[in-house]
Each structure stands twice: as C-alpha cells, then as structure tokens.
N, C-alpha and C. Protein backbone atom coordinates (compact mmCIF):
# COMPACT_ATOMS: atom_id res chain seq x y z
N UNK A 1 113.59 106.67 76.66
CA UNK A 1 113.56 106.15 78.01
C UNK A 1 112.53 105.01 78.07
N UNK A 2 112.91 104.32 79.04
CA UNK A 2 112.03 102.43 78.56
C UNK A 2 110.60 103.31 79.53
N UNK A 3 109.92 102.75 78.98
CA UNK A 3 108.30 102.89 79.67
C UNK A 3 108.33 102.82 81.00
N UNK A 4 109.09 101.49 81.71
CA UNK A 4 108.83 101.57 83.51
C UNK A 4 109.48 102.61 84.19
N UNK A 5 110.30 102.92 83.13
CA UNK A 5 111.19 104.43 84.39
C UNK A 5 110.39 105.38 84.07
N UNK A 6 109.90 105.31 82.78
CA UNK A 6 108.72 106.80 82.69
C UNK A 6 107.65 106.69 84.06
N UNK A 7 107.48 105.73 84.11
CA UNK A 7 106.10 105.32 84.98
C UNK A 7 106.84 105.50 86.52
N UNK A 8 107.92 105.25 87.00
CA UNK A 8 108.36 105.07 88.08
C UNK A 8 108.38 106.90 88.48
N UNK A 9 108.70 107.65 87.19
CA UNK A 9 109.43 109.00 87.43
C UNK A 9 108.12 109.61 87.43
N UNK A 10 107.13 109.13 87.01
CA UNK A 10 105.19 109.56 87.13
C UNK A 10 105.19 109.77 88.57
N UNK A 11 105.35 108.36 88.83
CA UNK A 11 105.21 107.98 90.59
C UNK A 11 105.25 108.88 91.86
N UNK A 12 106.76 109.17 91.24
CA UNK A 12 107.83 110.15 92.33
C UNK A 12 107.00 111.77 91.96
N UNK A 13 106.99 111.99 90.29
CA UNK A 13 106.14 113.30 90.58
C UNK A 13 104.89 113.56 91.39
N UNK A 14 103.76 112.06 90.85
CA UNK A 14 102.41 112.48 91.50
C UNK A 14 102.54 112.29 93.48
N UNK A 15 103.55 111.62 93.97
CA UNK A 15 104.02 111.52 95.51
C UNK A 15 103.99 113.09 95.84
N UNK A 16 105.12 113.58 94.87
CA UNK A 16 105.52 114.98 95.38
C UNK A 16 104.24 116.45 95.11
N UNK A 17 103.54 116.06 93.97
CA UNK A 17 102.58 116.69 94.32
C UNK A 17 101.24 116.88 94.88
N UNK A 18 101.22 115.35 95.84
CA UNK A 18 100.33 114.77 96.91
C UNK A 18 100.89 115.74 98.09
N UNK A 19 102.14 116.04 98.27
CA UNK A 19 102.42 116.75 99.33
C UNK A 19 103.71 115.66 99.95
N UNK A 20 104.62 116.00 100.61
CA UNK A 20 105.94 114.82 100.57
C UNK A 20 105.92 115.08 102.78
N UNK A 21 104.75 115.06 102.75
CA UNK A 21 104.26 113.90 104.06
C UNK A 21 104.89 113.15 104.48
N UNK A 22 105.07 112.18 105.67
CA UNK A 22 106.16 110.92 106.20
C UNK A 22 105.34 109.80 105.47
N UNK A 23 104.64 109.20 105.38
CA UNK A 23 103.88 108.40 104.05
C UNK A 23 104.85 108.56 102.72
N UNK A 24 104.30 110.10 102.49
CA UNK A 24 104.71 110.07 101.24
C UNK A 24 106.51 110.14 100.54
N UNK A 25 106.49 110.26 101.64
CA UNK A 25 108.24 110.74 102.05
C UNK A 25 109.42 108.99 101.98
N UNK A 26 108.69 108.39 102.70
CA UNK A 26 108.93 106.77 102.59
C UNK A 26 108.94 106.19 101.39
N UNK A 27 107.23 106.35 100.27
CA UNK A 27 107.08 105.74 99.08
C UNK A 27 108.21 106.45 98.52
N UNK A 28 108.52 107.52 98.16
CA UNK A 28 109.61 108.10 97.39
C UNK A 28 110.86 107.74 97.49
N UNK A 29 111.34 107.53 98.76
CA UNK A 29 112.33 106.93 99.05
C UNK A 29 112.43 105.44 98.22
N UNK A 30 111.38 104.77 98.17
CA UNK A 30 111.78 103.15 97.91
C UNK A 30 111.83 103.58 96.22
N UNK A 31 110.58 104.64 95.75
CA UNK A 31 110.68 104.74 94.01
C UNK A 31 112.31 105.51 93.37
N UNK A 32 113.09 106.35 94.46
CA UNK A 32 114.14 106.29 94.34
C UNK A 32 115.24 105.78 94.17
N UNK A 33 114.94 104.54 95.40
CA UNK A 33 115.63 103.54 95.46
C UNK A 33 115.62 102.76 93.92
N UNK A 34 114.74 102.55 93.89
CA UNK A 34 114.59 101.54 92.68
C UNK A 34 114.73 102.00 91.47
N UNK A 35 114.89 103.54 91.06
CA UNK A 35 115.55 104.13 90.02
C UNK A 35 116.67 104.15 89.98
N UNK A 36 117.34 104.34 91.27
CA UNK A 36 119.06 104.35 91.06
C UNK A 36 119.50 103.01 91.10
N UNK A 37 118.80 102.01 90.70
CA UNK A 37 118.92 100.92 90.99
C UNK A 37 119.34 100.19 89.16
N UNK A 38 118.17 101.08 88.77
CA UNK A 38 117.32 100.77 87.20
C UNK A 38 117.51 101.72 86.32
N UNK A 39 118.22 102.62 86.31
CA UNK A 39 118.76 103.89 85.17
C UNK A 39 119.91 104.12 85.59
N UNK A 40 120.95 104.72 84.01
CA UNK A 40 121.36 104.94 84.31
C UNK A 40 122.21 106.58 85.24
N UNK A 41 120.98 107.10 85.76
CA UNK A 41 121.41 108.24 87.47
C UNK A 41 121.31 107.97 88.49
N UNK A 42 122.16 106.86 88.51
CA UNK A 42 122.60 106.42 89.82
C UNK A 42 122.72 107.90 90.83
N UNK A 43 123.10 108.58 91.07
CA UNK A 43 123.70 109.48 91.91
C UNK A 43 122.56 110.46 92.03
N UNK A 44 121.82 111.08 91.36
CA UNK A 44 120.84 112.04 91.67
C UNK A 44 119.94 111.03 91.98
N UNK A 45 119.39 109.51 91.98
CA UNK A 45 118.50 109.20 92.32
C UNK A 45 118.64 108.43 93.95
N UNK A 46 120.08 108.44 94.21
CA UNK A 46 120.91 107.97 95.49
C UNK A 46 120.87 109.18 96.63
N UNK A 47 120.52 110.55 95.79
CA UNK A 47 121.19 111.60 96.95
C UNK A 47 119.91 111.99 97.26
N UNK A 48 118.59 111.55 96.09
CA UNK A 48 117.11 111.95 96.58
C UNK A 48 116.81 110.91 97.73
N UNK A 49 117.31 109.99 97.30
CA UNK A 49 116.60 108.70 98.58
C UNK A 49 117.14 109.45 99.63
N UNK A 50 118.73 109.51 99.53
CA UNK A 50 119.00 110.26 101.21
C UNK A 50 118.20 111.25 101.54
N UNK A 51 118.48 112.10 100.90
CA UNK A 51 117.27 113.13 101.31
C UNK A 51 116.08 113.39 101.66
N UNK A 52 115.18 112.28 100.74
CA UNK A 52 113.78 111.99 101.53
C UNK A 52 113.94 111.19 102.93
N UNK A 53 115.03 109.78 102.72
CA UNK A 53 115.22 109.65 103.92
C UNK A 53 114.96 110.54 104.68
N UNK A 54 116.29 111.37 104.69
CA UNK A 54 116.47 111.96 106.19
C UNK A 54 115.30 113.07 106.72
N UNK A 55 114.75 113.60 105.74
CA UNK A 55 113.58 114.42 105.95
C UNK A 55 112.37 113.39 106.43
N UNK A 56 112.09 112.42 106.14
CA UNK A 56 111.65 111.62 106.59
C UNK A 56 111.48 111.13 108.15
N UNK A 57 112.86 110.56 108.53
CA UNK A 57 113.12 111.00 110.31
C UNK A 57 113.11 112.14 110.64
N UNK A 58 113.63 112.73 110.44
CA UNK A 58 113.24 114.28 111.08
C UNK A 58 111.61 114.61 111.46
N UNK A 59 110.71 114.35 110.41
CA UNK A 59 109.32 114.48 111.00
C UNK A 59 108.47 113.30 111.54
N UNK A 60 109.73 112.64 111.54
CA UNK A 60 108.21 111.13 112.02
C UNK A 60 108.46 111.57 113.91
N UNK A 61 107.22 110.97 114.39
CA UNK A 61 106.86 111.38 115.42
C UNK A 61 106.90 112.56 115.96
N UNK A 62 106.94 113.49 115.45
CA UNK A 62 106.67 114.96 116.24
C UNK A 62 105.48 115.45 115.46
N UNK A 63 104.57 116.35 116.15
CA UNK A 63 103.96 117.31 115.04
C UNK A 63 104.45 118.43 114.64
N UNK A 64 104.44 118.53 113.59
CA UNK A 64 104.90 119.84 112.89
C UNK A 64 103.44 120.53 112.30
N UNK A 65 103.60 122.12 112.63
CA UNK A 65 102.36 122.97 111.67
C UNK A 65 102.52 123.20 110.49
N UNK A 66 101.95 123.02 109.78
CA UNK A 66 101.58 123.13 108.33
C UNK A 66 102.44 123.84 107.57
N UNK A 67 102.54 125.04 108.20
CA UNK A 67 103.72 126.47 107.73
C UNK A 67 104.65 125.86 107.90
N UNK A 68 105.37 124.82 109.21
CA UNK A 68 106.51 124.90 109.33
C UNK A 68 107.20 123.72 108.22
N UNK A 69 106.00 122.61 108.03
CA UNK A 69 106.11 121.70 107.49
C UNK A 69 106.04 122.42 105.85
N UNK A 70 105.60 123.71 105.51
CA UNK A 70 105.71 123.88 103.96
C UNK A 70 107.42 124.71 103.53
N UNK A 71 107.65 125.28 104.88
CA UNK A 71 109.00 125.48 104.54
C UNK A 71 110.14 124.44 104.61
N UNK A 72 109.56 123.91 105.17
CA UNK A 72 111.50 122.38 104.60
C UNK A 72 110.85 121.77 103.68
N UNK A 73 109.61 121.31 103.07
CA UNK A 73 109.97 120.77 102.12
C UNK A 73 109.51 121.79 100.56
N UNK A 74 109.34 122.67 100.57
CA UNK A 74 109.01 123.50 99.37
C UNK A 74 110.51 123.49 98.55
N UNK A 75 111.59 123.89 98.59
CA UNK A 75 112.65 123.69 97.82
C UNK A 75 113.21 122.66 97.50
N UNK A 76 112.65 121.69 98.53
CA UNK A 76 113.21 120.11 98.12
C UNK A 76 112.27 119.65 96.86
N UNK A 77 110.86 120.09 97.13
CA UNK A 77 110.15 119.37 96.16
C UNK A 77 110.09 120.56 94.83
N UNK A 78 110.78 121.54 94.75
CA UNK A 78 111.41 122.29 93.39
C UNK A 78 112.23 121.43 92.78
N UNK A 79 113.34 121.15 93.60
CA UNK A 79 115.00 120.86 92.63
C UNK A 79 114.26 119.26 92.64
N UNK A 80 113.35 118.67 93.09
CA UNK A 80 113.41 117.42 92.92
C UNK A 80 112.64 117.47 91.52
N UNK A 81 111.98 118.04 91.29
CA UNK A 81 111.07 118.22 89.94
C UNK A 81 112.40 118.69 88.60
N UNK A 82 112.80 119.91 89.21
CA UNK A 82 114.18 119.97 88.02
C UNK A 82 114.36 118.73 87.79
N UNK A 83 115.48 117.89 89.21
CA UNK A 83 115.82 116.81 88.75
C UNK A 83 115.61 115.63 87.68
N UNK A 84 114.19 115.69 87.86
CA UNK A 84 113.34 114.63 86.98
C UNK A 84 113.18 114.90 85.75
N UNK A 85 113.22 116.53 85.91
CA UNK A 85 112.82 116.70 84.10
C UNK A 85 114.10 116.54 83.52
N UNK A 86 114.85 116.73 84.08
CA UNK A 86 116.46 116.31 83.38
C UNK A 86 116.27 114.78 83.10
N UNK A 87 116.40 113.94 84.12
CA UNK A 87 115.95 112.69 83.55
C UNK A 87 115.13 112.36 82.75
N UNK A 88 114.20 112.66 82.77
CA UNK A 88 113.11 112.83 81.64
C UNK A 88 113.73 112.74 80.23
N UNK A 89 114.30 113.92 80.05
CA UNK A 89 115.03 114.28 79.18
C UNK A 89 116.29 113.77 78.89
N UNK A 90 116.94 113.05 79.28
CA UNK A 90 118.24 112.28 79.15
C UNK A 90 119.44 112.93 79.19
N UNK A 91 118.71 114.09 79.93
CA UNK A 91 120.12 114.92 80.29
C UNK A 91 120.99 114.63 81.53
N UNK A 92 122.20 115.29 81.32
CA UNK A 92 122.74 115.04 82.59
C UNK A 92 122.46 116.02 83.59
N UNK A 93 122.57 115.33 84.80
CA UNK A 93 122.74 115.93 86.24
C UNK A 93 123.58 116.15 86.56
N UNK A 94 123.70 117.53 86.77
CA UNK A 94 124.81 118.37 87.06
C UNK A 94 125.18 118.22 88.49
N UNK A 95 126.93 118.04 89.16
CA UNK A 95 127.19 117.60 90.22
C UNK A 95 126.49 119.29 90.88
N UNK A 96 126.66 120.62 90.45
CA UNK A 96 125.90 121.76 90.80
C UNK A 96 124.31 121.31 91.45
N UNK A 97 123.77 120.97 90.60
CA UNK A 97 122.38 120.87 90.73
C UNK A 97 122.23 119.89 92.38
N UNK A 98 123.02 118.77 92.02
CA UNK A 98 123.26 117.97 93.65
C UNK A 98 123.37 118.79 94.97
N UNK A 99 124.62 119.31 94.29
CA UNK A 99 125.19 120.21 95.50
C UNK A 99 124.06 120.89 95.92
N UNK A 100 123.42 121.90 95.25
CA UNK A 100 122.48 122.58 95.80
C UNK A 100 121.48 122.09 96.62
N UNK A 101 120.71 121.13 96.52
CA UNK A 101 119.43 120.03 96.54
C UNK A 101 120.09 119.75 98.11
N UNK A 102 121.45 119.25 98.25
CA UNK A 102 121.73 118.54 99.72
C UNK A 102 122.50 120.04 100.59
N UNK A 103 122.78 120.86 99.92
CA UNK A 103 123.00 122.40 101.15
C UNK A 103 121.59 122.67 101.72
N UNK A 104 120.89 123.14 100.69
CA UNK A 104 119.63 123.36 101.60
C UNK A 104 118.60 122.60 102.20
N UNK A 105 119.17 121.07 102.08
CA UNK A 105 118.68 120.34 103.22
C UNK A 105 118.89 120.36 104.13
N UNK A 106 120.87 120.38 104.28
CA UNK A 106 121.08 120.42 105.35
C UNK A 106 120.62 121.35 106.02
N UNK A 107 120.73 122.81 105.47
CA UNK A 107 120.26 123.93 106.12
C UNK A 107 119.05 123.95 106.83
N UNK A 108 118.28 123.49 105.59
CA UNK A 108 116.56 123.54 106.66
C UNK A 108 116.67 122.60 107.55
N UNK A 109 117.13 121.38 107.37
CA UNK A 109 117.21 120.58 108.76
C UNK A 109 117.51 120.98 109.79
N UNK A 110 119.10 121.53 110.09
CA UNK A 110 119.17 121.79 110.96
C UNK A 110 118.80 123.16 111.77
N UNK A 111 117.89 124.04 111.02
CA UNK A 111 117.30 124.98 111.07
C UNK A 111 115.96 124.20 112.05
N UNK A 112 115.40 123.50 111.49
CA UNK A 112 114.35 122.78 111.83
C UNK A 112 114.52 121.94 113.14
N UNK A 113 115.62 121.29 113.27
CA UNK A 113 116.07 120.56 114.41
C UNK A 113 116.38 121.62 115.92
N UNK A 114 116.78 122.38 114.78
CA UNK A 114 117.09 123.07 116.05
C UNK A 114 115.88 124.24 117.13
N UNK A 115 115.13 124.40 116.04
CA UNK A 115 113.76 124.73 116.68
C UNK A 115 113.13 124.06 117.72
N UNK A 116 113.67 122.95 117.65
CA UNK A 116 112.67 122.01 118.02
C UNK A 116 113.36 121.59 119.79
N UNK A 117 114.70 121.89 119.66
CA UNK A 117 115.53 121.97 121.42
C UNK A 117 115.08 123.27 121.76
C-alpha cells in the first residue's frame, strides 16, 4: 500500500480514537472522502463518508450527554476500525461487512432522532 494512504488510514484511526465528536466527525468525512477518491475501496470508503456524514448532522447543534453520545457512536467506531484493517491489509470488503456498518446506523439514528421529538 503506497505510504499516503497508510498515512491517510493513520488519520481516520487517530480521529476515531480522539473520540468521533462533530469536529471530528467532519475531518473523517473529508479523509474518507479523499480515500475513496485515491484507493482502490471506493465503496467502503463512500459508505463511511455517508455515515460520518449523517452522524455528523444528527449531532450538530443539539447537546447530547456523554452516555447518549457513547452509544451511537461506539459500533460505528468498531466496524470502522475492522474496516481499515481490511484495507490495511489489501483485503476485500465484504458487501456483509457494509451492510452491517449502515443497519446499525440507521438503527441508532433513528433511535436517537427519535428521542429527541
């Protein structure tokens, strides 16, 4: 793997274990962006941007408590770590592994959204 995607896929880990914050939630999005841009996983690095996206709006401007904020993103920032080490590794990404990563987004989202009416 060429050196800048190692460094880009550094990036996205040390973001996610800063805590994936609306800050941190944004930078990931663009180091996403610019991986599916620049390797070839296009698609796991397309369905993370959405995903940080959308987790992203979901918490900008409201406050959320700490607890509530460690349950939506604790499984995102699991399968996003799988994800990477697969890349890492030059393995493939399994359309499974996707699937999973965007059900329980949706789930906690709208779990989360809906708390919030």
């Amino acid at each position: 793997m060429p050196n800048h995607i190692s460094e880009r896929i550094a990036s996205l880990r040390e973001l996610i274990a800063r805590g994936l914050y609306h800050d941190n939630l944004d930078k990931a999005v663009a180091e996403c962006n610019a991986l599916s841009q620049d390797t070839a996983y296009v698609l796991p690095f397309f369905v993370l941007k959405q995903v940080f996206a959308e987790t992203s709006n979901v918490l900008e401007g409201e406050p959320v408590s700490v607890a509530r904020h460690a349950e939506l993103i604790a499984k995102l920032a699991h399968a996003t770590t799988l994800i990477l080490d697969r890349a890492e590794r030059g393995e493939c990404v399994d359309a499974d592994d996707l699937e999973a990563i965007v059900k329980n987004h949706i789930q906690s989202i709208n779990v989360f959204r809906a708390e919030r009416e």
